[in-house]
N, C-alpha and C. Protein backbone atom coordinates (compact mmCIF):
# COMPACT_ATOMS: atom_id res chain seq x y z
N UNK A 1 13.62 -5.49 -11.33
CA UNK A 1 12.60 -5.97 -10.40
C UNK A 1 11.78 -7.05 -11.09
N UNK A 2 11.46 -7.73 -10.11
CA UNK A 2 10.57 -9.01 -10.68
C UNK A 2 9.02 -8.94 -10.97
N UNK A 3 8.31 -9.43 -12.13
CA UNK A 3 7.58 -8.79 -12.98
C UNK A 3 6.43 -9.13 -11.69
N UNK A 4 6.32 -10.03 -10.57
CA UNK A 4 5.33 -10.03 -9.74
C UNK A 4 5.74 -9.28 -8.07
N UNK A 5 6.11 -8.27 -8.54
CA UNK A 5 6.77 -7.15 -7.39
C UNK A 5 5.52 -5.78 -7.55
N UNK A 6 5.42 -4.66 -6.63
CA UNK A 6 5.18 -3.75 -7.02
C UNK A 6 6.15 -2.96 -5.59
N UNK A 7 6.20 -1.58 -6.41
CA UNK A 7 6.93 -1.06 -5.55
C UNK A 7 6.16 0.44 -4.94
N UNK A 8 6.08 0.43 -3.44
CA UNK A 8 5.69 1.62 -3.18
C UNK A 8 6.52 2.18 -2.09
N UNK A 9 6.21 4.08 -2.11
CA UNK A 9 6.65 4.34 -1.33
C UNK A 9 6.64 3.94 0.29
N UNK A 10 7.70 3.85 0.99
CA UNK A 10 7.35 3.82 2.39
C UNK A 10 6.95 4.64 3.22
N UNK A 11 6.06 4.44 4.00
CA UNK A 11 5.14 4.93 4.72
C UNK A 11 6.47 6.18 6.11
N UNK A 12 5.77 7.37 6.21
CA UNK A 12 6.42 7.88 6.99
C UNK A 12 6.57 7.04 8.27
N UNK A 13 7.37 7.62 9.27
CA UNK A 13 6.99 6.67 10.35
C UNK A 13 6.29 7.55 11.69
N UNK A 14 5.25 6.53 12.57
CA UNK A 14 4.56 7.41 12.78
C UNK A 14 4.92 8.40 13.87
N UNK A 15 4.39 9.43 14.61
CA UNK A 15 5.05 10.02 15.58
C UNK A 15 6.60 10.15 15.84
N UNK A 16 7.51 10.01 14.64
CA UNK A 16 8.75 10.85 14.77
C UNK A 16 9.79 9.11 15.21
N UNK A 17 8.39 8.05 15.11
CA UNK A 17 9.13 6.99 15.41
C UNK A 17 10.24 6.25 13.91
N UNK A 18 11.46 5.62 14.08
CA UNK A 18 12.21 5.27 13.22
C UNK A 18 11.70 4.11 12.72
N UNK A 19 10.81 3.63 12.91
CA UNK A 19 10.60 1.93 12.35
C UNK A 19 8.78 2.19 12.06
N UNK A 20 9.33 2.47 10.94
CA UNK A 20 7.58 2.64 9.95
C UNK A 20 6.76 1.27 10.55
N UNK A 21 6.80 0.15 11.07
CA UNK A 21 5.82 -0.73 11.41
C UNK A 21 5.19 -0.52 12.91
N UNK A 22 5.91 0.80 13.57
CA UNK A 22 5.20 0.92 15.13
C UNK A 22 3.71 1.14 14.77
N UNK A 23 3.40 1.38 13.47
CA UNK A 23 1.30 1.97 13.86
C UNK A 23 1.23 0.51 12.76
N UNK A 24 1.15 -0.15 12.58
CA UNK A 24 0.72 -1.23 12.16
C UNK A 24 -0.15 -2.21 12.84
N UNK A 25 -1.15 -2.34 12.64
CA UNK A 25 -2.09 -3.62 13.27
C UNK A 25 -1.28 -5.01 13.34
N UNK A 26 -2.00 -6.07 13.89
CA UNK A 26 -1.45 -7.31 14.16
C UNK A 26 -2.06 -7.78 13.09
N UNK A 27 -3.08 -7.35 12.28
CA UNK A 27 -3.57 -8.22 11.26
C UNK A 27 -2.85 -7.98 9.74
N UNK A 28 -1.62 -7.05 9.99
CA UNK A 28 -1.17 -6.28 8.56
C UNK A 28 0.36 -6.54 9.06
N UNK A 29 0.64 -6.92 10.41
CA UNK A 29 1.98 -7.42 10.26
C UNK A 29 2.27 -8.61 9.85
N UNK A 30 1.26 -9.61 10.05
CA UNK A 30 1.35 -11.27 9.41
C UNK A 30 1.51 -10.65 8.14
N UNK A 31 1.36 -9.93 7.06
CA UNK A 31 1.73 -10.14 6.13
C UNK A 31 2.75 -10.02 5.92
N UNK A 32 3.59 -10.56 4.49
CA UNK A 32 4.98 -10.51 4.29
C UNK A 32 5.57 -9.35 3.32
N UNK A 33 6.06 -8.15 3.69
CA UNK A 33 6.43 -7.55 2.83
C UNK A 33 8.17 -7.34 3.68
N UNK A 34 8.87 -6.76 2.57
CA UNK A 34 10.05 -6.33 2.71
C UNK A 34 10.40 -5.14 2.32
N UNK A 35 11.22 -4.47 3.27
CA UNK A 35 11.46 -2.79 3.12
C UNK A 35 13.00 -2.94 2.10
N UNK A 36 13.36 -2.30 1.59
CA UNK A 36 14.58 -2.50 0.46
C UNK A 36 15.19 -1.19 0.45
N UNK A 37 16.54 -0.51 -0.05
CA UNK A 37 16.91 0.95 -0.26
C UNK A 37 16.74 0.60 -1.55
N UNK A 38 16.48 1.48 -2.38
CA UNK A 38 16.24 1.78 -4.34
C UNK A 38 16.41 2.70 -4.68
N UNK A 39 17.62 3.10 -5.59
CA UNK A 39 17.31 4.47 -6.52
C UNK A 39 15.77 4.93 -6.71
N UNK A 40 15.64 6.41 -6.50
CA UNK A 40 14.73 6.85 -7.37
C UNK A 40 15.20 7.32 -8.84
N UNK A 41 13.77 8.08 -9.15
CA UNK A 41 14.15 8.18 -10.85
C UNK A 41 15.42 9.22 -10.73
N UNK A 42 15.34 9.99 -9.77
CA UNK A 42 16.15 11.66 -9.66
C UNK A 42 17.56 10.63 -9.43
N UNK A 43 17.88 9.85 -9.05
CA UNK A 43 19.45 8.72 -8.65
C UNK A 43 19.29 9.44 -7.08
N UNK A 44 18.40 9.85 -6.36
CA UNK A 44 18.31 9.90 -5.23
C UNK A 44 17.87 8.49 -4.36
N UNK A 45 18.84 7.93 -3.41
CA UNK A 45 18.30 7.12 -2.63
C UNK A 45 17.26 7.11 -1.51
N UNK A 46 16.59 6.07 -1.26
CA UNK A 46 15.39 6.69 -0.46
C UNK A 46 14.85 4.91 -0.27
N UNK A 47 13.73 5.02 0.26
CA UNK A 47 13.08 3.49 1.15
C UNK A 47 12.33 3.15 0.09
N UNK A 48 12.03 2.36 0.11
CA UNK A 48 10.44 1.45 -0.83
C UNK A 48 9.63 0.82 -0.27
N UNK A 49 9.08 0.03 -0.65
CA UNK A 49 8.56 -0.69 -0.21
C UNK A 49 7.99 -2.37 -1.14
N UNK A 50 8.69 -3.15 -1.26
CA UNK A 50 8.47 -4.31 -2.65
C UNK A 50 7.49 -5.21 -1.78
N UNK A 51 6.57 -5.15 -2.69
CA UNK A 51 5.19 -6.10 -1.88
C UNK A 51 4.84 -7.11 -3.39
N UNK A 52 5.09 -8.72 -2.96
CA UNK A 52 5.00 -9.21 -4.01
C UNK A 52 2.95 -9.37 -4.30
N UNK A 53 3.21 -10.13 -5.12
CA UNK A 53 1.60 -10.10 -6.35
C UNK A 53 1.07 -10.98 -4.70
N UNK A 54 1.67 -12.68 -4.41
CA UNK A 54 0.79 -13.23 -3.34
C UNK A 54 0.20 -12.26 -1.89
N UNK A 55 1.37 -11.46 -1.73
CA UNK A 55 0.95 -10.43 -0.35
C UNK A 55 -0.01 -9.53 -0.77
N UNK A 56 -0.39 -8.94 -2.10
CA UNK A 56 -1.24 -8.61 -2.16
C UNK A 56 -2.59 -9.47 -2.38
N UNK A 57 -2.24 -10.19 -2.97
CA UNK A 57 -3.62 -11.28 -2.68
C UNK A 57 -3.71 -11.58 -1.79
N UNK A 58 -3.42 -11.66 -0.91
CA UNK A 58 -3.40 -12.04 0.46
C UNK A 58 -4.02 -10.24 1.59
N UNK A 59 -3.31 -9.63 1.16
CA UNK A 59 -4.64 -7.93 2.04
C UNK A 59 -5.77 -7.98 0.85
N UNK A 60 -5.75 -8.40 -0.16
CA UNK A 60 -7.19 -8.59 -0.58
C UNK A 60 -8.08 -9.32 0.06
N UNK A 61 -7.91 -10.62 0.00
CA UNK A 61 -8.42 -11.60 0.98
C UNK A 61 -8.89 -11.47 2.52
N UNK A 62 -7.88 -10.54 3.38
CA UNK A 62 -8.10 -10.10 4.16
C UNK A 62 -9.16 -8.81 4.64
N UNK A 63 -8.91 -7.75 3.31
CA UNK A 63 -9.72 -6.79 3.06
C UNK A 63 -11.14 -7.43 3.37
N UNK A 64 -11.69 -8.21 2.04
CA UNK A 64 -12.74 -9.12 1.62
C UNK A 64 -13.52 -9.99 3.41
N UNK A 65 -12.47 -10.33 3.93
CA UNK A 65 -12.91 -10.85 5.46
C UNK A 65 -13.41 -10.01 5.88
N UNK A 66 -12.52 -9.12 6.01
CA UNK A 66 -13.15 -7.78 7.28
C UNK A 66 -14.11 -7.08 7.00
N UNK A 67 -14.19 -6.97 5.79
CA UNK A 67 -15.88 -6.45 4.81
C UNK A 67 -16.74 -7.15 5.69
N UNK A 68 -16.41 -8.30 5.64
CA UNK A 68 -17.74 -9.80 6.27
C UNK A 68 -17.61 -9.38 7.60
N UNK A 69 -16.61 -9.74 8.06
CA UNK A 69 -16.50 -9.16 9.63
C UNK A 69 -17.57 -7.84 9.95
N UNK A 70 -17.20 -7.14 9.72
CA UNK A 70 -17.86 -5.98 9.68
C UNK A 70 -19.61 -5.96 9.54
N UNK A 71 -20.02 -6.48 8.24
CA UNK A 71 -22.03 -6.11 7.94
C UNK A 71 -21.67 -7.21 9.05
N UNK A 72 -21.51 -8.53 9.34
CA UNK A 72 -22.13 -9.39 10.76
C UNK A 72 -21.95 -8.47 11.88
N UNK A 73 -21.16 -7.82 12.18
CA UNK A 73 -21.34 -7.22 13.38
C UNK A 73 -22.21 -5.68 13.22
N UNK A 74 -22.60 -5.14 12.29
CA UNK A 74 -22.92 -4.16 12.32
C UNK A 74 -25.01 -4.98 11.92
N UNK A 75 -24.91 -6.27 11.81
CA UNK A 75 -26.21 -6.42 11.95
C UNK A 75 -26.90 -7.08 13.61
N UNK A 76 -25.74 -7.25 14.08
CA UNK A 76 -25.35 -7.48 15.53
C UNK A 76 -25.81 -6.17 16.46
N UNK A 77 -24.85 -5.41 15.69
CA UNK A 77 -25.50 -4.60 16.40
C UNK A 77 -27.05 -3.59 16.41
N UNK A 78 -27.55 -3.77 15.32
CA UNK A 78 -28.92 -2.87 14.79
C UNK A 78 -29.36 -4.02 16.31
N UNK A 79 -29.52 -5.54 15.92
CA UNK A 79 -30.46 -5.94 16.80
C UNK A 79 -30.04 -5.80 18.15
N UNK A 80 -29.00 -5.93 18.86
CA UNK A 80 -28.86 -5.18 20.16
C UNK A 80 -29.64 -3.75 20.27
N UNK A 81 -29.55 -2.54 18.90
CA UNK A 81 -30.43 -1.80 19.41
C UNK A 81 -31.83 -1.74 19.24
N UNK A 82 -31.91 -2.89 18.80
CA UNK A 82 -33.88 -2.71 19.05
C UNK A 82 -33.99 -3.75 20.17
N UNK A 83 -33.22 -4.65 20.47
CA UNK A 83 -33.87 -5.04 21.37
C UNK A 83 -33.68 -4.24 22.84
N UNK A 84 -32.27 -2.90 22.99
CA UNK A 84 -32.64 -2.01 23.99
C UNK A 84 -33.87 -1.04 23.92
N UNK A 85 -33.78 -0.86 22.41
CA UNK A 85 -35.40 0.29 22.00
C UNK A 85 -36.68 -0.39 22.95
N UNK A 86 -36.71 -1.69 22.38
CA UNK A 86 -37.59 -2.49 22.95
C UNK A 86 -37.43 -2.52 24.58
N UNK A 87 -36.66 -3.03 25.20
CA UNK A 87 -35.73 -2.94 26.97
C UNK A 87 -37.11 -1.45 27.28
N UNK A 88 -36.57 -0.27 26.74
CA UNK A 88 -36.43 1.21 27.31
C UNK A 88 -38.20 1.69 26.87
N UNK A 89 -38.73 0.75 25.76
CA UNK A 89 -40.31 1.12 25.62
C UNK A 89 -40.63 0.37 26.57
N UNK A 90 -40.41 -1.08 27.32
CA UNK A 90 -40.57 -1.73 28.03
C UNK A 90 -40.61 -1.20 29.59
N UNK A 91 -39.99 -0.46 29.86
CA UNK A 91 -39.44 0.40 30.91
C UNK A 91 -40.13 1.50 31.22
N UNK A 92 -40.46 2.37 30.20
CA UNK A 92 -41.53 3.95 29.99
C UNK A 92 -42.53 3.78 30.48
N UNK A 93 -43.13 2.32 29.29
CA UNK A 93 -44.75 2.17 30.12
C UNK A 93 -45.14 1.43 30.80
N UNK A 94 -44.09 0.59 31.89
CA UNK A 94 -44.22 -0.27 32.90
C UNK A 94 -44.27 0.66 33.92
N UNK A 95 -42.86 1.17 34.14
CA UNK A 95 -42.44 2.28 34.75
C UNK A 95 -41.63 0.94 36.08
N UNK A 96 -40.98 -0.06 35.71
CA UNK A 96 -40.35 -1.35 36.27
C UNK A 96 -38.37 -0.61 35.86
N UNK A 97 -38.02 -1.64 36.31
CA UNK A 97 -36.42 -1.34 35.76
C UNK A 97 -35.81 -2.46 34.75
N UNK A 98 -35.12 -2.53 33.96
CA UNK A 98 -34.82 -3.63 32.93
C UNK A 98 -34.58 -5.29 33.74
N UNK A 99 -33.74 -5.29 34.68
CA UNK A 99 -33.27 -6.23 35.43
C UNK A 99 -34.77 -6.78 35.74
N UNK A 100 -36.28 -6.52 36.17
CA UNK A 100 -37.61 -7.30 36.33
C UNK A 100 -38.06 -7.68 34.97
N UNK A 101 -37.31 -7.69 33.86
CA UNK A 101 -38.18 -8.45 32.54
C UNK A 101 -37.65 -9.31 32.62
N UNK A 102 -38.67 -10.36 32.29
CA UNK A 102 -38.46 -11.38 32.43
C UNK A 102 -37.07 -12.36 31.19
C-alpha cells in the first residue's frame, strides 16, 4: 500500500442494505474514496476501505466548514429566540397579537 493511503474497515451497510453508501450524506459522497477486497492479518478476505492522505484533508476541511456552519447558525438562532422572547413579552403585557407590532 501506498505510504499516503490509510486503510479502514468498511462500514456495515445500513438496514440490511448491500451498498454501504445508501446512509451517506451528499456532502460525504463528493468525496473520493475507493472500496477495495484485502487480505486481513488472519488471510481472511473481507472489504476495506483505502482513503488517500488528500480525501482526508479534504473531510477535514469540510469538518472545519461545518464547525463554522454550525456556531453561525446556532447564533442565528439564540437571536431568533430573543427576539420571539421579546414578540411573547410584547404580547403578555399588551395583551395585542404578534401580527399588530409594528
Amino acid at each position: 500500500m501506498a505510504d499516503n493511503t490509510v486503510e479502514l474497515p468498511a462500514r456495515s451497510p445500513p438496514n440490511g442494505s448491500s451498498n454501504p453508501r445508501d446512509s451517506e450524506s451528499s456532502s460525504s459522497s463528493r468525496t473520493s474514496s475507493s472500496m477495495s477486497t484485502a487480505v486481513t492479518n488472519e488471510g481472511a478476505v473481507g472489504n476495506v476501505c483505502v482513503i488517500e492522505r488528500a480525501t482526508l484533508e479534504l473531510l477535514q476541511s469540510e469538518v472545519v466548514r461545518m464547525e463554522e456552519e454550525i456556531t453561525n447558525l446556532s447564533r442565528q438562532m439564540l437571536s431568533l429566540r430573543q427576539i420571539i422572547s421579546g414578540a411573547l413579552r410584547h404580547v403578555d403585557s399588551t395583551n395585542e397579537t404578534v401580527r399588530d407590532l409594528p
